[in-house]
Protein backbone atom coordinates (compact mmCIF):
# COMPACT_ATOMS: atom_id res chain seq x y z
CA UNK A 1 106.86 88.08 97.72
CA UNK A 2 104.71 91.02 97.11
CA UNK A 3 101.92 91.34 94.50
CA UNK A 4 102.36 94.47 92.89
CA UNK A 5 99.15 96.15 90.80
CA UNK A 6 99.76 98.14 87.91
CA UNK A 7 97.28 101.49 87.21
CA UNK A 8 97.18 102.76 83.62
CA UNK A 9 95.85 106.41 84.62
CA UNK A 10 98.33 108.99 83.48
CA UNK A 11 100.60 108.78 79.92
CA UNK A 12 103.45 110.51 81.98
CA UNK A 13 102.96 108.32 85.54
CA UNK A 14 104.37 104.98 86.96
CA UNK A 15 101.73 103.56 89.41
CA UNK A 16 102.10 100.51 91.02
CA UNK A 17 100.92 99.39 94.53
CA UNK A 18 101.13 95.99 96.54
CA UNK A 19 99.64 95.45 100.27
CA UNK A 20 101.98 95.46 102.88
CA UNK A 21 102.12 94.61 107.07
CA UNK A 22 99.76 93.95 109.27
CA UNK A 23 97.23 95.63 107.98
CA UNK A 24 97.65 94.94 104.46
CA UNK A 25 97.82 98.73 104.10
CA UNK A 26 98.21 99.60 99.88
CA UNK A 27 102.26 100.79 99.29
CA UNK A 28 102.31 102.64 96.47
CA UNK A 29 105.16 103.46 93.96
CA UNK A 30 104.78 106.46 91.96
CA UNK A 31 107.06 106.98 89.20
CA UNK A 32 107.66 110.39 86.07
CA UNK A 33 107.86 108.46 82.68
CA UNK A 34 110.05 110.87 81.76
CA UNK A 35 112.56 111.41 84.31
CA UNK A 36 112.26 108.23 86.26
CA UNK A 37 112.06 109.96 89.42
CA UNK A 38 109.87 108.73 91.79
CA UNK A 39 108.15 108.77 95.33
CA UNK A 40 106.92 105.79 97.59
CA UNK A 41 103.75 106.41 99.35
CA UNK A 42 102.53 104.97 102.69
CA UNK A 43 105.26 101.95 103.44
CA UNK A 44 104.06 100.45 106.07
CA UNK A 45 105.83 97.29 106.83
CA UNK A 46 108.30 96.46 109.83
CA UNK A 47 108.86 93.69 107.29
CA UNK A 48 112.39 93.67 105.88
CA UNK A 49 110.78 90.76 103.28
CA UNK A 50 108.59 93.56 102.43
CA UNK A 51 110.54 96.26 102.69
CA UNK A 52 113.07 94.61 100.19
CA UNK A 53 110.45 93.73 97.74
CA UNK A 54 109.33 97.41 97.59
CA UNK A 55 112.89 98.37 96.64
CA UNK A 56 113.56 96.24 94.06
CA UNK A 57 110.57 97.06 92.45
CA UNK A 58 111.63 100.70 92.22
CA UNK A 59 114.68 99.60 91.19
CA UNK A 60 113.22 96.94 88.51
CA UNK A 61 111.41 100.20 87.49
CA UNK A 62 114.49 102.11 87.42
CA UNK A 63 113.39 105.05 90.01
CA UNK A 64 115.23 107.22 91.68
CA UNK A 65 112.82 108.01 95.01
CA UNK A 66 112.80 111.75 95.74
CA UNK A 67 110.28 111.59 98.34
CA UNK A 68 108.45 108.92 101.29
CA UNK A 69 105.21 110.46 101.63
CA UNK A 70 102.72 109.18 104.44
CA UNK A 71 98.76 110.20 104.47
CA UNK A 72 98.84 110.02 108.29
CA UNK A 73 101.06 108.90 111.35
CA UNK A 74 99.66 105.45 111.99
CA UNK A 75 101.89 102.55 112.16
CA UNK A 76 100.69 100.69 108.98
CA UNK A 77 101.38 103.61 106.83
CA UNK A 78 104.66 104.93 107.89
CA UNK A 79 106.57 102.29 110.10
CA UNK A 80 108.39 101.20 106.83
CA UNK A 81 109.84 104.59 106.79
CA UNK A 82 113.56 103.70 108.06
CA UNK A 83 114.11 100.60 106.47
CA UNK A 84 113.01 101.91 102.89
CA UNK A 85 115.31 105.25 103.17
CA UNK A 86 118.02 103.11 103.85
CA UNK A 87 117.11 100.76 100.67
CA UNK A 88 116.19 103.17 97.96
CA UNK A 89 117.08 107.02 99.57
CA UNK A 90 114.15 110.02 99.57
CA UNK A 91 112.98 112.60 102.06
CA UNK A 92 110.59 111.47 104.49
CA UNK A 93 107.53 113.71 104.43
CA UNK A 94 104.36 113.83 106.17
CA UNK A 95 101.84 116.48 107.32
CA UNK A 96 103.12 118.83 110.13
CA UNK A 97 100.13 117.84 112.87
CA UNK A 98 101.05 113.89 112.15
CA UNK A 99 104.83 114.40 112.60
CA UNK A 100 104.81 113.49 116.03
CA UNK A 101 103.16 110.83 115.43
CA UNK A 102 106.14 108.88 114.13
CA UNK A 103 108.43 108.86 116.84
CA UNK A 104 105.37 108.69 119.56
CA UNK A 105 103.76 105.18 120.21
CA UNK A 106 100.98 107.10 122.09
CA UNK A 107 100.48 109.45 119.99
CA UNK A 108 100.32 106.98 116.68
CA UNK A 109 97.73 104.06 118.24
CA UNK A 110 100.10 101.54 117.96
CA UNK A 111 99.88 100.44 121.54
CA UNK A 112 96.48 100.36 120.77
CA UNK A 113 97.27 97.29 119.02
CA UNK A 114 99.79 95.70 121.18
CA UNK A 115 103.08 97.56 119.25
CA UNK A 116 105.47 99.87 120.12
CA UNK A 117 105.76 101.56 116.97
CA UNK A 118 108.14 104.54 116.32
CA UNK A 119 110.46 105.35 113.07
CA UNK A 120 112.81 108.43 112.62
CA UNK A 121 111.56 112.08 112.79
CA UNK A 122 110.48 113.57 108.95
CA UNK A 123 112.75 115.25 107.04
CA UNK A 124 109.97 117.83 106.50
CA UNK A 125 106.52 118.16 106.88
CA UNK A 126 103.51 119.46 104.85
CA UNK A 127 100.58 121.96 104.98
CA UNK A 128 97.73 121.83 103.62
CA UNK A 129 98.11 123.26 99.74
CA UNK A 130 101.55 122.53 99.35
CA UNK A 131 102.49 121.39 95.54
CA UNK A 132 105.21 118.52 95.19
CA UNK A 133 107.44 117.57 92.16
CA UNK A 134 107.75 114.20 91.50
CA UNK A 135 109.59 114.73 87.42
CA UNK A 136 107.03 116.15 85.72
CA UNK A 137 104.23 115.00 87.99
CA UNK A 138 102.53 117.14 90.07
CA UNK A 139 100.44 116.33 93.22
CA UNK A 140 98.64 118.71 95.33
CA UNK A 141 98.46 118.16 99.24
CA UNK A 142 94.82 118.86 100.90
CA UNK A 143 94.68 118.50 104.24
CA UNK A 144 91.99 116.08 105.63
CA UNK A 145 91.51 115.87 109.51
CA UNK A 146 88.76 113.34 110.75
CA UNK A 147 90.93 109.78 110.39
CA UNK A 148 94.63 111.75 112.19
CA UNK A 149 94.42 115.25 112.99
CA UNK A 150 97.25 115.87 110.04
CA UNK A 151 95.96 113.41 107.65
CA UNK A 152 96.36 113.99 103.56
CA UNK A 153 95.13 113.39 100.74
CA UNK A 154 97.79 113.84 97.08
CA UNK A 155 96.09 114.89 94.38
CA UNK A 156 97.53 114.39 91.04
CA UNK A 157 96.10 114.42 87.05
CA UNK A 158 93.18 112.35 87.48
CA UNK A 159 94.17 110.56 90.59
CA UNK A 160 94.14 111.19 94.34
CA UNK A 161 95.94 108.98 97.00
CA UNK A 162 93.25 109.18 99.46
CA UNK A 163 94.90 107.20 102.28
CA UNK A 164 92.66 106.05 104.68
CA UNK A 165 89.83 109.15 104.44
CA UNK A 166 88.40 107.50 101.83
CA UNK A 167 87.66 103.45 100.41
CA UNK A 168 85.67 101.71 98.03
CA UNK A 169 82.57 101.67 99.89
CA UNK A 170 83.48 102.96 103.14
CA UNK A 171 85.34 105.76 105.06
CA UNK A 172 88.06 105.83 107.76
CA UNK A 173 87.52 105.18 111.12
CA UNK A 174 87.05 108.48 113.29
CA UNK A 175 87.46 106.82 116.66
CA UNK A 176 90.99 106.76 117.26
CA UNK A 177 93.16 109.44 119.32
CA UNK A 178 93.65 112.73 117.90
CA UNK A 179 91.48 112.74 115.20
CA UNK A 180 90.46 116.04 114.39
CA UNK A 181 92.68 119.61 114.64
CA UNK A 182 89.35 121.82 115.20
CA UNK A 183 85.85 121.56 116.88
CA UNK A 184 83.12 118.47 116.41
CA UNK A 185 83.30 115.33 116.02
CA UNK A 186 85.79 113.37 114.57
CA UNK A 187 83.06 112.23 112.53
CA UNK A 188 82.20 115.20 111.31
CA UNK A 189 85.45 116.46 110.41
CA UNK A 190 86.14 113.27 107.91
CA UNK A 191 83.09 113.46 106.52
CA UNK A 192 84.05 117.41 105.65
CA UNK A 193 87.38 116.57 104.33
CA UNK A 194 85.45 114.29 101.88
CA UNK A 195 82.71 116.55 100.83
CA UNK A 196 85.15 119.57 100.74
CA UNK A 197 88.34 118.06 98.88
CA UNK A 198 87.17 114.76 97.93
CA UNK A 199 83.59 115.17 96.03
CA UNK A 200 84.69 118.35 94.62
CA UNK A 201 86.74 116.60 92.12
CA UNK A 202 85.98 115.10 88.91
CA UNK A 203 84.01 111.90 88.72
CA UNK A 204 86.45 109.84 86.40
CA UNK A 205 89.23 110.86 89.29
CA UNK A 206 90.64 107.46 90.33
CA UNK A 207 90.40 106.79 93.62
CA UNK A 208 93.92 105.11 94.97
CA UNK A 209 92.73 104.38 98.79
CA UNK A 210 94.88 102.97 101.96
CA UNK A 211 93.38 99.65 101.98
CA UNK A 212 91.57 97.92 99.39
CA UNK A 213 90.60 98.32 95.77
CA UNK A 214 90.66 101.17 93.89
CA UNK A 215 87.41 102.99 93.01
CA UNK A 216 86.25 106.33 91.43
CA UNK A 217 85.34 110.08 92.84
CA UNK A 218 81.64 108.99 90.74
CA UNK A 219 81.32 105.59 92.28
CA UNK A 220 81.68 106.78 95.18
CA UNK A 221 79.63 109.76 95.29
CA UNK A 222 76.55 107.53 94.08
CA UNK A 223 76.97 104.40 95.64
CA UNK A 224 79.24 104.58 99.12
CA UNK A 225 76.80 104.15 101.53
CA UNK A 226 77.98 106.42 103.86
CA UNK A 227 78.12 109.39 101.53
CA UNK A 228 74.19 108.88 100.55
CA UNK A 229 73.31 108.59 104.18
CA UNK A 230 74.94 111.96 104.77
């Protein structure tokens, strides 16, 4: 049984997450007040335990899912993908330099781990500016290369799912394949997606990150240690 966490951000917002697979990788469920639509964010579970769980909490929520979003193309943020479009319906989305990710094990790391991950091709994919609809919600995709080449961050009314560019007192990794969609480092290029479309938002943004706790644009900007270093 999944233990879901409830964030009291927005008036108008549903926002509930729970960790899920092998990574413990934060699930999200993102919900309108209003018009009970909804969008799941980063399911990654193989786990049909899980995978069940996540759909009866949109359903104990009373969502109707319009969209799967993934940050990125690794396995333990999208390989949930089939199994919850099956459960609970919504068009699989992810950003267009990550969408071969999910049907390509080699291209995704998960043999990297000892898996053979691969789900269903998106039902569309994203560039970087793109504005989605979720009821009356709004969130605004910025493209963040350094973690996956077609990594994302959504950035709503004083949140931002930040996948896994950006944690409570860390940053992604940088050293896995196809990292980056331009020159330098991989490095270098998260640490530019952060200081260009992270640390230009408001401090009191709430930071809802891939793995761990949630955290703040301010926190983070004064006390991540890799953000004072640079």
């Amino acid at each position: 049984m999944l233990h879901w966490t409830t964030y009291d951000i927005h008036e108008g917002a549903i926002i509930e997450s729970a960790a899920v697979g092998f990574a413990a990788a934060n699930c999200y469920v993102l919900g309108c007040t209003k018009t009970l639509e909804g969008a799941v964010i980063d399911p990654g579970t193989m786990d049909t335990g899980d995978t069940r769980d996540v759909a009866d909490e949109v359903r104990r929520l009373g969502l109707h899912i319009r969209y799967i979003l993934n940050t990125h193309g690794h396995p333990d943020h999208m390989s949930g993908n089939d199994l919850l479009k099956v459960a609970v319906g919504g068009e699989v989305l992810i950003h267009e330099l990550d969408a071969l990710k999910l049907t390509d094990p080699a291209r995704n790391a998960s043999r990297l781990f000892g898996m053979d991950v691969h789900v269903s091709p998106p039902d569309g994919v994203l560039s970087d500016g793109d504005e989605l609809r979720v009821g009356e919600l709004r969130l605004r995709v910025a493209h963040t290369p350094g973690h996956s080449s077609g990594g994302v961050v959504f950035i709503g009314d004083g949140f931002v799912f930040t996948g896994d560019t950006l944690f409570a007192g860390s940053i992604g990794r940088s050293d896995l394949p196809d990292s980056t969609d331009g020159e330098g480092t991989a490095y270098d290029a998260l640490m530019g997606s952060i200081k260009n479309r992270l640390m230009t938002l408001p401090d009191d943004t709430i930071v809802l990150s891939g793995h761990g706790p949630a955290t703040t644009i301010g926190r983070e900007r004064k006390h991540n240690p890799f953000l004072s270093a640079a």
